[in-house]
C-alpha atoms as a PDB file:
ATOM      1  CA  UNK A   1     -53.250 -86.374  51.017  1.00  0.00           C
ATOM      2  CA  UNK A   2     -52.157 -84.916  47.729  1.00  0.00           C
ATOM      3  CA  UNK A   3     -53.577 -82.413  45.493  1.00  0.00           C
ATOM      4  CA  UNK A   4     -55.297 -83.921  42.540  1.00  0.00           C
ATOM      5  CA  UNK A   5     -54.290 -83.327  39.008  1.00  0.00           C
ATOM      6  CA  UNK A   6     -54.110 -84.689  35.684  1.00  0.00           C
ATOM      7  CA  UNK A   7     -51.148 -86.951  35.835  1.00  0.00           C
ATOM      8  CA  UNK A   8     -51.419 -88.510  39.497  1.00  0.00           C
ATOM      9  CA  UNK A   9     -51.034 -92.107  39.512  1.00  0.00           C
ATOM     10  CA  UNK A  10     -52.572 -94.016  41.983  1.00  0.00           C
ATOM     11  CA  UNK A  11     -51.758 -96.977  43.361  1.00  0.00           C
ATOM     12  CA  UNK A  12     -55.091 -98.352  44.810  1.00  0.00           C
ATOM     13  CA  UNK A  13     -53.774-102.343  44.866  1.00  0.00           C
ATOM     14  CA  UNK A  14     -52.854-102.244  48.388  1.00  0.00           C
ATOM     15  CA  UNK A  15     -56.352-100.645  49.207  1.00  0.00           C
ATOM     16  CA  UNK A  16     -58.411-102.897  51.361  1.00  0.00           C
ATOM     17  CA  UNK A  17     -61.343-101.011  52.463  1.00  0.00           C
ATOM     18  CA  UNK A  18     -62.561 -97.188  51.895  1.00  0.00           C
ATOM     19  CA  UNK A  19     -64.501 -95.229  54.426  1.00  0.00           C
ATOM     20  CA  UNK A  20     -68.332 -94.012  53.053  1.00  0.00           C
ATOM     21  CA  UNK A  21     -70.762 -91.887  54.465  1.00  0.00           C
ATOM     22  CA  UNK A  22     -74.146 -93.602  53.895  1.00  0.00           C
ATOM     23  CA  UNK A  23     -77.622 -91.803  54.345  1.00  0.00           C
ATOM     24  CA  UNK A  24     -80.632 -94.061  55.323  1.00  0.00           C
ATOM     25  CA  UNK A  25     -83.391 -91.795  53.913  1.00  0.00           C
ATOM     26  CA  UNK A  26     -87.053 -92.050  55.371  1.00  0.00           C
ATOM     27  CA  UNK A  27     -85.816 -93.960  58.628  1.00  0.00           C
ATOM     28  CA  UNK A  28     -87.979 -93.795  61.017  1.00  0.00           C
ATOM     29  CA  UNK A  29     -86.501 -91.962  63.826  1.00  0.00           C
ATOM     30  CA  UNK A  30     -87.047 -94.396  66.462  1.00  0.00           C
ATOM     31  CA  UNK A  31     -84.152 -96.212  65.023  1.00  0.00           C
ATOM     32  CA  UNK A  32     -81.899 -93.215  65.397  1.00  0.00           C
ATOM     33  CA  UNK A  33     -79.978 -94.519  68.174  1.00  0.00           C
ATOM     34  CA  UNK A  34     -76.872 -95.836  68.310  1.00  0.00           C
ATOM     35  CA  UNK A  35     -77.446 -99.525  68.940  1.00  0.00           C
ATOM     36  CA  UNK A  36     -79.883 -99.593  66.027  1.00  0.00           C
ATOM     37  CA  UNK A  37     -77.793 -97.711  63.480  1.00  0.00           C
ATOM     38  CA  UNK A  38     -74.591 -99.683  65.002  1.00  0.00           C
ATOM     39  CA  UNK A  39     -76.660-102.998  63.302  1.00  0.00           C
ATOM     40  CA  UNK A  40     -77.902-101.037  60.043  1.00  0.00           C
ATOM     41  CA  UNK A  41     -74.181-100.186  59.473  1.00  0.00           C
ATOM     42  CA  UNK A  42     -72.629-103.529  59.842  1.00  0.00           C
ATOM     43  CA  UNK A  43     -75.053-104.637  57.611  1.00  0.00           C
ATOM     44  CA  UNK A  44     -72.762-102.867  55.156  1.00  0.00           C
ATOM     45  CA  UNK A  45     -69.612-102.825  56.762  1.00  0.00           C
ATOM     46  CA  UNK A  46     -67.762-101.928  59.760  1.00  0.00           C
ATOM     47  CA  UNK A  47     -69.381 -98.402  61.634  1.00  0.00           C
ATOM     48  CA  UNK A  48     -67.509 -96.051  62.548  1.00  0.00           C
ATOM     49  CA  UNK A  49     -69.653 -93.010  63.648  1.00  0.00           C
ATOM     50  CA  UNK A  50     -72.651 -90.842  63.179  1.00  0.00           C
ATOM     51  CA  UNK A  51     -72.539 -87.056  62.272  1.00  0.00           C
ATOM     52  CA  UNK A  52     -73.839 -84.642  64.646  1.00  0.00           C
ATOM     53  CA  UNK A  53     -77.628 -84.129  63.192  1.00  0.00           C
ATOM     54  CA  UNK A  54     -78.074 -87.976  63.376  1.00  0.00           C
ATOM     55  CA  UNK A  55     -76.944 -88.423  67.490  1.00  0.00           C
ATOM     56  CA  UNK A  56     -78.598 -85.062  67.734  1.00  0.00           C
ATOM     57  CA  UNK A  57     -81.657 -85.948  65.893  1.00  0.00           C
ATOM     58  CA  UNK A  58     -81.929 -82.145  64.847  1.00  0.00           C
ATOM     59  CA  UNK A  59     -81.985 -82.488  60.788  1.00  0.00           C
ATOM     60  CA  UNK A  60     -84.946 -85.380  60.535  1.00  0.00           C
ATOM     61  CA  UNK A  61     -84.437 -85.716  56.822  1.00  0.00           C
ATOM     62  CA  UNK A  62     -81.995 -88.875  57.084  1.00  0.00           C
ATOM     63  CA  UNK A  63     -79.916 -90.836  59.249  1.00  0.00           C
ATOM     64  CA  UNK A  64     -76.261 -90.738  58.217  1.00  0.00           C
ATOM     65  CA  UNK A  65     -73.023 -93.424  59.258  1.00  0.00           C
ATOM     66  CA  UNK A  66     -69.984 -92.953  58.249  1.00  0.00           C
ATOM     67  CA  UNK A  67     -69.009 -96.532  57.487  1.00  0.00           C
ATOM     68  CA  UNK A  68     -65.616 -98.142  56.502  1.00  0.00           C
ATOM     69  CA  UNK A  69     -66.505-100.971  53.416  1.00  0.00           C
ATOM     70  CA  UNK A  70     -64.306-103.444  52.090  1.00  0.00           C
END
């Protein structure tokens, strides 16, 4: 990784995919698990993982997957 500044050039054509988190707000918690958010992930792309609050289920809010998209 390099610092970002004004004249940084990058070269993004050999970029294939980008990891994402992605929140899934108002998801019912039942579907919390990792089977379920495994599918609701690959909907999108390929998933990678959950954050803590999400396999925890402590912060109810939303679900999130960090998620690597093409």
């Amino acid at each position: 990784m390099k610092a970002w500044n004004e004249s940084l050039s990058l070269d993004t054509s050999t970029l294939q995919s980008l990891p994402i988190w992605v929140q899934f707000l108002e998801l019912d918690i039942k579907y919390w698990g990792v089977e379920s958010m495994g599918k609701l992930g690959s909907m999108l792309g390929m998933p990678i993982k959950m954050d803590r609050t999400t396999t925890e289920k402590t912060a109810i809010r939303y679900a999130r997957v960090l998620i690597e998209m093409p």
